[in-house]
Protein backbone atom coordinates (compact mmCIF):
# COMPACT_ATOMS: atom_id res chain seq x y z
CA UNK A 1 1.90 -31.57 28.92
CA UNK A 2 4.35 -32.00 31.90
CA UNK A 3 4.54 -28.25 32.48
CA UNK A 4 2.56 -27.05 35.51
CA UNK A 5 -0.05 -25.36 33.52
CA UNK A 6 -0.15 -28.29 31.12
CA UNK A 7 -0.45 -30.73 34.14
CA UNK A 8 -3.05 -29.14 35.41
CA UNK A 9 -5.09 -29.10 32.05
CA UNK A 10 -4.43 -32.59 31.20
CA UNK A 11 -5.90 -33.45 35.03
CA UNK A 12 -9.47 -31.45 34.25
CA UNK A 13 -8.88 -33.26 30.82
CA UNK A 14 -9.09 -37.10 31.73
CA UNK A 15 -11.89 -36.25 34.08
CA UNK A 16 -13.85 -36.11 30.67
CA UNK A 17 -15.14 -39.26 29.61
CA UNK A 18 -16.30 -38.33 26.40
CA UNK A 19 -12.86 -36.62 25.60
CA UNK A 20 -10.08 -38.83 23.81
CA UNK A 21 -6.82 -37.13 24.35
CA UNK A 22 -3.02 -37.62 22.64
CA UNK A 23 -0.13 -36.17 24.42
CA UNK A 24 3.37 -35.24 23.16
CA UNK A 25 5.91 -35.20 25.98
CA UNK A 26 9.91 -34.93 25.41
CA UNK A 27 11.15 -38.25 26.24
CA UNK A 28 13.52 -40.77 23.96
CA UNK A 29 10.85 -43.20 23.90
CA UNK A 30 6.77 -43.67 24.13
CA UNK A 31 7.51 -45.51 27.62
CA UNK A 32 9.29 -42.76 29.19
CA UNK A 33 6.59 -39.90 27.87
CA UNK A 34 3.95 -41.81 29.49
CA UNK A 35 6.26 -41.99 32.82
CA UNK A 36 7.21 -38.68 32.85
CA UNK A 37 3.77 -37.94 32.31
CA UNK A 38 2.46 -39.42 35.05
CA UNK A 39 5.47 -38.54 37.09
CA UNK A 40 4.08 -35.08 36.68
CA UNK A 41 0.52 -35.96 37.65
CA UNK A 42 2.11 -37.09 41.01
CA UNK A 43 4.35 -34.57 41.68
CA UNK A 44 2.15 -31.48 41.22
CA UNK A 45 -0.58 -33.32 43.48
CA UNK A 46 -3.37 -34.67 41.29
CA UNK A 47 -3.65 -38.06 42.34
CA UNK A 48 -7.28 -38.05 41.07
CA UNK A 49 -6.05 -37.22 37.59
CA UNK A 50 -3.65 -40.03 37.99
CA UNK A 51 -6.78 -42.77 38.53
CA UNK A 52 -8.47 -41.02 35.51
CA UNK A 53 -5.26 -41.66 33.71
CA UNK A 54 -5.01 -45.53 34.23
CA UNK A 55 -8.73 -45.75 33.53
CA UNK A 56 -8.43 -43.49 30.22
CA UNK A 57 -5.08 -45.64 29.13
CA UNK A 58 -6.77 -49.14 29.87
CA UNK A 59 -9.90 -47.38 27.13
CA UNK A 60 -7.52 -46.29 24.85
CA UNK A 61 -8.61 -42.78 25.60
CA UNK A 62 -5.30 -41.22 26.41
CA UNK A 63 -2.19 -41.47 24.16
CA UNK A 64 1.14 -40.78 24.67
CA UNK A 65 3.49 -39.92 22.52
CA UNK A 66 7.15 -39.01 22.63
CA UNK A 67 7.88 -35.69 20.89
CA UNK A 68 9.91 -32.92 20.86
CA UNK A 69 8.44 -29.16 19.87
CA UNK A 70 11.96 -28.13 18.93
CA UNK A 71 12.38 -30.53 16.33
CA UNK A 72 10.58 -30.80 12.95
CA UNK A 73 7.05 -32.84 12.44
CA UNK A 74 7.86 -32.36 16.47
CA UNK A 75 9.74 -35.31 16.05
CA UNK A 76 7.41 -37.56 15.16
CA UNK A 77 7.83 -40.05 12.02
CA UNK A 78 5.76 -38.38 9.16
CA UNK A 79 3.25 -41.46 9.48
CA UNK A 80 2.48 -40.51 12.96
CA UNK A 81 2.22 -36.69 12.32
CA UNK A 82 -0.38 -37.71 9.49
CA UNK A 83 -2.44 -39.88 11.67
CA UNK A 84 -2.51 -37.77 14.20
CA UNK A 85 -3.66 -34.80 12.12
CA UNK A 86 -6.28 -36.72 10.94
CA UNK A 87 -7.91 -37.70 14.24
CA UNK A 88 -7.81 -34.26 16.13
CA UNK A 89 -10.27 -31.82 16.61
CA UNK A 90 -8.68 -29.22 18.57
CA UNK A 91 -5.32 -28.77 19.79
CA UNK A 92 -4.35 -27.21 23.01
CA UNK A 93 -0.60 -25.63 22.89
CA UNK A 94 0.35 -25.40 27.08
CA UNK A 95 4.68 -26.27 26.17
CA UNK A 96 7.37 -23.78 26.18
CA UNK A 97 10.85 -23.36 26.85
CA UNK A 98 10.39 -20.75 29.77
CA UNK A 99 14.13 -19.16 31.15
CA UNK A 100 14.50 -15.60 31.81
CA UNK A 101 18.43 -16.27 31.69
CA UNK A 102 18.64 -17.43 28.06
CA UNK A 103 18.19 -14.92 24.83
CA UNK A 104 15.35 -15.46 21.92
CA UNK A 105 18.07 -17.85 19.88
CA UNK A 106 17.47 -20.56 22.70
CA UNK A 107 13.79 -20.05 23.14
CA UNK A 108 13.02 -20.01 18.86
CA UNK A 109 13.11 -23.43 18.23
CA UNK A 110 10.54 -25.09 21.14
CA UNK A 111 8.28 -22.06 21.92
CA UNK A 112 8.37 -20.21 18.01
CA UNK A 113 9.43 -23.41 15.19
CA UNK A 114 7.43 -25.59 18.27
CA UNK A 115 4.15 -23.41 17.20
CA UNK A 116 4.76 -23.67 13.61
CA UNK A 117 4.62 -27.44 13.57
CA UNK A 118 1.17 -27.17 15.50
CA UNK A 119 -0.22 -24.79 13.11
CA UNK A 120 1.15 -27.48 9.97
CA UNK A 121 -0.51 -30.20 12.14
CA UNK A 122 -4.03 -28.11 12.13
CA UNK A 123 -4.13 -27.21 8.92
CA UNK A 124 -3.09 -30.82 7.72
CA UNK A 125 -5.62 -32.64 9.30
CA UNK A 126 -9.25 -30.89 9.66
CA UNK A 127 -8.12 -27.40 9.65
CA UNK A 128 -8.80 -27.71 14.01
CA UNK A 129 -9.20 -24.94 16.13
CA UNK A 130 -5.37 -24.54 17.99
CA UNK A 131 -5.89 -22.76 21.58
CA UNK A 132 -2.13 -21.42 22.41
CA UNK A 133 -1.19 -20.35 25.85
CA UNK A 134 0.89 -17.15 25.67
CA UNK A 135 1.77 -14.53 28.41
CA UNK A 136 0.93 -10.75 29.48
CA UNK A 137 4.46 -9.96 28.95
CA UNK A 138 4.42 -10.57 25.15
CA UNK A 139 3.34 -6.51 25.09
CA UNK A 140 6.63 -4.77 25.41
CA UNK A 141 6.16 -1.69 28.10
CA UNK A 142 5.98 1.13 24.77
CA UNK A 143 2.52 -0.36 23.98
CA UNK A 144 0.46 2.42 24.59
CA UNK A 145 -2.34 1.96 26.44
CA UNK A 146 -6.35 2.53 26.39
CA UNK A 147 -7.92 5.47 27.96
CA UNK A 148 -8.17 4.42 31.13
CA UNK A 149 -4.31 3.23 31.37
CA UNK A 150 -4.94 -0.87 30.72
CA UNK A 151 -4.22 -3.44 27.51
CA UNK A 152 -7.15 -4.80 25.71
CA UNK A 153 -7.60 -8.49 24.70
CA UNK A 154 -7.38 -6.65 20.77
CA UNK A 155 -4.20 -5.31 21.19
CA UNK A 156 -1.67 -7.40 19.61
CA UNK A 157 1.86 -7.37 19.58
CA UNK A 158 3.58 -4.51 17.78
CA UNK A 159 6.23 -5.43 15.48
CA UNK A 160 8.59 -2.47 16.46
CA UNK A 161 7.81 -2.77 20.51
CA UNK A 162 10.01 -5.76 21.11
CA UNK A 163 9.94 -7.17 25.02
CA UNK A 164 13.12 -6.86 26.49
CA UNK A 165 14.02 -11.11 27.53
CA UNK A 166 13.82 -13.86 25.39
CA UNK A 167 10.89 -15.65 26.61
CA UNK A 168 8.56 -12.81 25.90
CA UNK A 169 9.92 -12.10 22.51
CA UNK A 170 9.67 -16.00 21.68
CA UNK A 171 5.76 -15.65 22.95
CA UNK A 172 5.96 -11.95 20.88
CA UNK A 173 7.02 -14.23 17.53
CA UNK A 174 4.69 -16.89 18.27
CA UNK A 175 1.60 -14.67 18.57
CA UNK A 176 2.24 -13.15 15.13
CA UNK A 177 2.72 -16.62 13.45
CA UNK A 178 -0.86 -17.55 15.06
CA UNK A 179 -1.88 -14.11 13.52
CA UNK A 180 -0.72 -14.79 9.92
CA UNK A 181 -2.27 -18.12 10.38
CA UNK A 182 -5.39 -16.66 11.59
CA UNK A 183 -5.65 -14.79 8.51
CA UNK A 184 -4.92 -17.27 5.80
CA UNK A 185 -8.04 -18.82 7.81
CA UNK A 186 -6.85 -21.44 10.38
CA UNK A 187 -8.78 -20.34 13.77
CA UNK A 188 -6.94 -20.33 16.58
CA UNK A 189 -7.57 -18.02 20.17
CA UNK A 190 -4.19 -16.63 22.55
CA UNK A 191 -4.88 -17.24 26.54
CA UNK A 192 -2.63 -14.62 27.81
CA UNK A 193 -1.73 -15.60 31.61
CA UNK A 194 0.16 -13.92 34.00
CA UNK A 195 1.19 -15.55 37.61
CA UNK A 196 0.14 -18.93 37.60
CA UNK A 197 -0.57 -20.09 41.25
CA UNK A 198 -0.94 -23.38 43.45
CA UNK A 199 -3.95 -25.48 42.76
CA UNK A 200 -6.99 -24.03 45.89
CA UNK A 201 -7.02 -27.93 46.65
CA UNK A 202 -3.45 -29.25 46.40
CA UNK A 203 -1.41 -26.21 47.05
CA UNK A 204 1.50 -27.68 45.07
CA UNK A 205 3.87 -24.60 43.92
CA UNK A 206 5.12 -24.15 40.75
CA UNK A 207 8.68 -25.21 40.61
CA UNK A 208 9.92 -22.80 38.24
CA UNK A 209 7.94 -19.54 39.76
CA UNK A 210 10.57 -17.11 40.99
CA UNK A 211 7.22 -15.70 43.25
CA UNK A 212 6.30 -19.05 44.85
CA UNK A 213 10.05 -19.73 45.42
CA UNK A 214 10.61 -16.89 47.34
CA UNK A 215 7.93 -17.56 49.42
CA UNK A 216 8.91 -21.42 49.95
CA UNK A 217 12.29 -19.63 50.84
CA UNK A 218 10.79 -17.55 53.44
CA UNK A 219 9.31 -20.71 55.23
CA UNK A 220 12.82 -22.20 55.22
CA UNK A 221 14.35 -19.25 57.19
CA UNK A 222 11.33 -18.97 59.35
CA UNK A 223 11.45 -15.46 58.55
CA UNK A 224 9.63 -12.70 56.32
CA UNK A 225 10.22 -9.36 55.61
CA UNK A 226 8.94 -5.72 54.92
CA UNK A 227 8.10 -5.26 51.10
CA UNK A 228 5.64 -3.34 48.99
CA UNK A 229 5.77 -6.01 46.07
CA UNK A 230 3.01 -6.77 43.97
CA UNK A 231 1.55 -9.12 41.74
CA UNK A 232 -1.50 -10.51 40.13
CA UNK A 233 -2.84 -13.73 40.40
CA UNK A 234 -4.79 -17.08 39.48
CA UNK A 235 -4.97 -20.70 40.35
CA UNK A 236 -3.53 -23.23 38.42
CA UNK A 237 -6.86 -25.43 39.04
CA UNK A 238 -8.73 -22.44 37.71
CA UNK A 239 -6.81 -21.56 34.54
CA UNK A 240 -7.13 -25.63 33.47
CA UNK A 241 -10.83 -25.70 33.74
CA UNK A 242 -11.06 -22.53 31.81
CA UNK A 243 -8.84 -23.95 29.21
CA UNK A 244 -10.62 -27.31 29.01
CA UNK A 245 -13.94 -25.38 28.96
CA UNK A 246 -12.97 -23.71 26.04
CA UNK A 247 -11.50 -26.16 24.39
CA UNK A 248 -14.43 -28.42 24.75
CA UNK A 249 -16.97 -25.97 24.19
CA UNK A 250 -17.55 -22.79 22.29
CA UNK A 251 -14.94 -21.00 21.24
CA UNK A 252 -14.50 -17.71 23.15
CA UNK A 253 -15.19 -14.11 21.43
CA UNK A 254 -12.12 -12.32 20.06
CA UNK A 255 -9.16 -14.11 18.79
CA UNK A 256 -7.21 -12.97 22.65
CA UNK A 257 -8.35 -13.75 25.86
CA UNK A 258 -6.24 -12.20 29.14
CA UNK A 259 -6.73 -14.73 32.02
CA UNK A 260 -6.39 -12.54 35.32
CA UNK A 261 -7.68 -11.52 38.41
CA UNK A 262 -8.19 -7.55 38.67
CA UNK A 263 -6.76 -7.54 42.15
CA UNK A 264 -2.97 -7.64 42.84
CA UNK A 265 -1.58 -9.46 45.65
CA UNK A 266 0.54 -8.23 47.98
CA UNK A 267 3.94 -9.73 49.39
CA UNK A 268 3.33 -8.31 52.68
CA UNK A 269 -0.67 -9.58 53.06
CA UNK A 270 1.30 -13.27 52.26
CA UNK A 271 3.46 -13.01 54.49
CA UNK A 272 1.12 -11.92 57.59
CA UNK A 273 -1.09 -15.19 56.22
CA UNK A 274 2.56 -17.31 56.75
CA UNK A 275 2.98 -15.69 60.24
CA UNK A 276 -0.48 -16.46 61.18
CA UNK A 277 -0.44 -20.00 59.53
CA UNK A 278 3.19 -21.75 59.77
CA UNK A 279 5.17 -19.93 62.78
CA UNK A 280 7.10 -17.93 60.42
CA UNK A 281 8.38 -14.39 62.07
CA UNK A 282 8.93 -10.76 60.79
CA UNK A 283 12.54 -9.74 60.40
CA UNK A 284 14.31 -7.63 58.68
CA UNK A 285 15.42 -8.22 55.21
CA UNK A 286 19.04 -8.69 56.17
CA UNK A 287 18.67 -11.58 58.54
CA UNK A 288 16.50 -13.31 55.84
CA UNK A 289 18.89 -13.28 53.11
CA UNK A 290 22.08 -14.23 56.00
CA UNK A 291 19.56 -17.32 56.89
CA UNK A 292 18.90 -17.79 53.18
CA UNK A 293 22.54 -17.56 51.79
CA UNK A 294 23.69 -20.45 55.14
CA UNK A 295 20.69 -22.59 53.71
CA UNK A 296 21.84 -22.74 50.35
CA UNK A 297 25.72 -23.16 51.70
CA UNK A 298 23.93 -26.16 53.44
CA UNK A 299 21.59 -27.54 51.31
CA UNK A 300 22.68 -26.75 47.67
CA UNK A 301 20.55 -29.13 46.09
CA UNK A 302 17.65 -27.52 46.98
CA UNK A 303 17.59 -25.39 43.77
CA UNK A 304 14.50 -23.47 44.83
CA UNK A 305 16.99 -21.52 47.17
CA UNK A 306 19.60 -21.43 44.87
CA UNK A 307 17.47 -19.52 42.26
CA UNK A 308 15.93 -17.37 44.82
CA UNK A 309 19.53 -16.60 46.59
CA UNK A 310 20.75 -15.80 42.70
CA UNK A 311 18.35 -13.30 41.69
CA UNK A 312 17.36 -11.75 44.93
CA UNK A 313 19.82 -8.40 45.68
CA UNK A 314 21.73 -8.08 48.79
CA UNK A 315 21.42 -6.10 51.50
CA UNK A 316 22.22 -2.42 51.52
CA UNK A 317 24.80 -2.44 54.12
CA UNK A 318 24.17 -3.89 57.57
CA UNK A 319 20.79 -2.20 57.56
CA UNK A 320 17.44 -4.19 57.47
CA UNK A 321 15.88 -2.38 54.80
CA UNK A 322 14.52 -4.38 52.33
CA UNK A 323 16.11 -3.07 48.59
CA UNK A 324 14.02 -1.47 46.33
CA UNK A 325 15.28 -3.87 43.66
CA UNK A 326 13.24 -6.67 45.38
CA UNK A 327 10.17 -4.91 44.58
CA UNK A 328 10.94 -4.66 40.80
CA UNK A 329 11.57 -8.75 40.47
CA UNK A 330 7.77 -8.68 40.66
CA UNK A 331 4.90 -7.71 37.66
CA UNK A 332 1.33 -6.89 38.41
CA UNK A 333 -0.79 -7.06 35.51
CA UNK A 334 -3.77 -6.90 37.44
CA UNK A 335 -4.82 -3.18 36.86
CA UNK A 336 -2.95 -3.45 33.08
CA UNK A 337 -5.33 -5.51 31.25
CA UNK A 338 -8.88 -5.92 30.26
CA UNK A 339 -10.46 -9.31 31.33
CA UNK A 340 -13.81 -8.67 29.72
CA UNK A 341 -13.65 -12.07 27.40
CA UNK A 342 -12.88 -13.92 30.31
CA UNK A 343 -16.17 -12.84 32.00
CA UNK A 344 -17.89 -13.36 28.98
CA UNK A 345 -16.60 -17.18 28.98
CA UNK A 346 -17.85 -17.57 32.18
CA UNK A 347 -21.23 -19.09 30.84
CA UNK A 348 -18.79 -21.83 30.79
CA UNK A 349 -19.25 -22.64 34.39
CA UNK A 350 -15.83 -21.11 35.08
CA UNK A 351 -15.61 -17.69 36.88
CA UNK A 352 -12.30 -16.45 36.95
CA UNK A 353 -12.94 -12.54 38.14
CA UNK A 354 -14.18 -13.30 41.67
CA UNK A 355 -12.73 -14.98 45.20
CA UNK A 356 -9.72 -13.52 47.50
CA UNK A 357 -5.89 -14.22 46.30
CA UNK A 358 -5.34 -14.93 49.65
CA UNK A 359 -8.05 -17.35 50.52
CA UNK A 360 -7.29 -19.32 47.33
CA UNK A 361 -3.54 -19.64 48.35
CA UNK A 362 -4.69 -21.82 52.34
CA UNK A 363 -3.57 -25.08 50.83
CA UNK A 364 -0.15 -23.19 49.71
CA UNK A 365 0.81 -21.61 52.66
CA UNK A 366 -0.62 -24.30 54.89
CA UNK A 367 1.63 -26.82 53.24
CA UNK A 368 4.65 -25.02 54.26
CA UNK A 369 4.38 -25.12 57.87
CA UNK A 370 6.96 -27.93 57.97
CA UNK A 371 9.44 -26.15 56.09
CA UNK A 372 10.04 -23.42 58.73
CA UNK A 373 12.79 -23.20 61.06
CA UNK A 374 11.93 -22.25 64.60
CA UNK A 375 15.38 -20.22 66.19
C-alpha cells in the first residue's frame, strides 16, 4: 500500500467512513508499517488522506500491519493470517516488485508466491472477492489481435507467448494463478493499467516512472527536445477511485478490466505545455543529454537523473537529432486495447474514457517550474 498506485487507493479509501481497512506494508515492525505508510501519504501529496488516516486510526478503522508478500502467510504469524481472513470482505492486491533490470527469478516471489498467499487468504476466510492490479504488458507482442488491430478485456495470457522482461512475465504468471483460482470458484477481476500519471490535484510524479522522469529531467536542463514518442495515459487520482468504486460496489462485468484512455499522448504536445508553463526551451537533443549527463556528474543523488541518464541513448554524433531509440523507451496502449468494461463501470460515478491528457497533467508540469535552469 506504499506504492504510488496503492497510495493513491488507500487515500480514496479512508475517505470512506463506512469502510474498515487493514494494510500490509514491508517494514520489521507494526510501528514502522504504519510510518512508512504515512510517510507515503505525505510524500505523494495527499495530505487530506493523511487527516482521514489519524481520524480512521483513533476509530480503529485502519490497521496496519507489517508484512512481506515475498514471504509465506506474507509473513504474518499464522494467528494473524487467520484473523485476518476471517474479517475481510474483499481484498485489493496494488504491491509488486516492479524493475525492468531484474529477470522473472527476482520478481516470483513478491509479485507471483505474493499472489498466491492472497488467493490462500480469500479462500480461507469468506471465500472474498480479490481485485489484482496487473499491467497491459502481461500480453506478449505475438498475441494476435481482434479485427480491428486491438486486445480485448477476454483475452488472457497465452501460455506459449511469454513477454520478453521479468516484470511482465511475473504479472503473465500471476494472471494465470488468478485464472486457475477463478475456476476452482474463488472470484477475483484483473485491472490491467498502463501509464500511471500524477494525481489532476497534486501533480506528484511517480518516482519510479521512466516517462515522468524524463520529463522532471527536462525541467532540470531547462531544455526539451524534438521527439515523436508516444504513450497512453491516466491519473493516478482516477485509477484509485475506480478501484475503490469497484471494490466497494458491484463487481465489474468480465473477469478483466483494461484501465486506459483511448488517446495517446505525445512527448512533443508535453513539452510545448513545459515551454509555455515553466520557461523551459527547445533544443536539440544533444545539448539536453550534455546538460543532463553535467547534472548527474553534479548532483548524483538525484536518482531520477541517474535512471533517466542510464537508459536514455546518446547522441548520434555531434548532431542534434534526437535517436530513434528514444522513441522505442515508450509504449502506447492507447489504440491496443478495448476499454469497453471500463465504460460500463462508469455507473460507478467514475468516467475514465473522457478529459484531455494534457489538461489533466497542469498540476504536473506546473510543479516543475522551479526545477528549470534558466542559461
Amino acid at each position: 500500500m506504499t506504492g504510488f498506485v496503492g497510495a493513491h487507493l488507500l487515500a480514496d479509501l479512508l475517505g470512506r467512513p463506512d469502510v474498515d481497512l487493514t494494510c500490509l506494508v514491508r517494514a520489521r515492525d507494526d510501528e514502522a508499517a504504519r510510518h512508512r505508510l504515512t510517510a507515503a501519504l505525505r510524500d505523494y501529496g495527499l495530505f487530506d488522506a493523511l487527516a482521514h488516516a489519524e481520524k480512521a486510526f483513533a476509530e480503529d478503522r485502519l490497521r496496519v500491519l507489517a508484512g512481506d508478500l515475498a514471504t509465506p502467510g506474507l509473513g504474518l504469524a499464522p494467528e494473524a493470517f487467520d484473523r485476518i481472513a476471517e474479517r475481510t470482505d474483499g481484498i485489493v492486491h496494488a504491491g509488486a516488485l516492479v524493475n525492468f533490470l531484474h529477470d522473472y527469478a527476482d520478481h516470483r516471489a513478491p509479485n507471483v508466491l505474493g499472489t498466491r498467499e492472497l488467493l490462500r487468504l480469500a479462500a480461507r476466510g469468506r471465500g472474498c472477492r480479490v481485485h489484482a492490479v496487473s499491467t497491459f504488458s502481461a500480453l506478449a507482442a505475438g498475441h494476435v489481435p481482434d479485427a480491428a488491430g486491438r486486445f480485448d478485456e477476454d483475452q488472457a495470457p497465452v501460455p506459449e507467448l511469454l513477454p520478453s522482461d521479468g516484470y511482465s512475465q511475473s504479472k503473465y504468471v500471476m494472471e494465470q494463478l488468478l485464472d486457475n483460482a477463478r475456476a476452482q470458484g474463488l472470484d477475483s477481476v484483473v485491472y490491467r493499467l498502463g501509464e500511471v500519471w500524477p494525481s489532476r490535484r497534486t501533480g506528484v510524479a511517480n518516482p519510479a516512472s521512466l516517462a515522468q522522469s524524463l520529463v522532471y529531467a527536462c525541467a532540470r536542463t531547462g531544455i526539451v527536445f524534438p521527439t515523436s514518442a508516444v504513450i497512453d495515459h491516466l491519473p493516478a487520482d482516477l485509477i484509485g477511485r475506480f478501484l475503490a468504486e469497484a471494490a466497494c460496489g458491484r463487481r465489474p462485468g468480465g473477469d478483466r478490466v483494461h484501465l486506459l484512455r483511448p488517446v495517446s499522448l505525445r512527448f512533443g504536445d508535453l513539452f510545448d505545455r513545459l515551454v509555455e508553463r515553466t520557461g523551459a526551451r527547445w533544443g536539440g537533443y544533444a545539448l539536453f543529454h550534455e546538460r543532463l549527463t553535467d547534472l548527474v556528474e553534479r548532483h548524483g543523488a538525484d536518482q531520477r537523473l541517474v535512471r533517466v541518464a542510464m537508459l536514455l541513448p546518446a547522441p548520434d554524433g555531434d548532431g542534434d537529432e534526437t535517436p530513434a531509440a528514444v522513441d522505442t523507451l515508450f509504449t502506447d496502449s492507447s489504440g491496443r486495447f478495448t476499454v469497453r468494461r471500463a465504460d460500463d463501470h462508469a455507473a460507478t460515478g467514475v468516467t475514465l474514457l473522457t478529459g484531455s491528457p494534457l489538461d489533466d497533467l497542469t498540476a504536473f508540469v506546473e510543479g516543475l517550474a522551479d526545477e528549470v535552469i534558466h542559461r
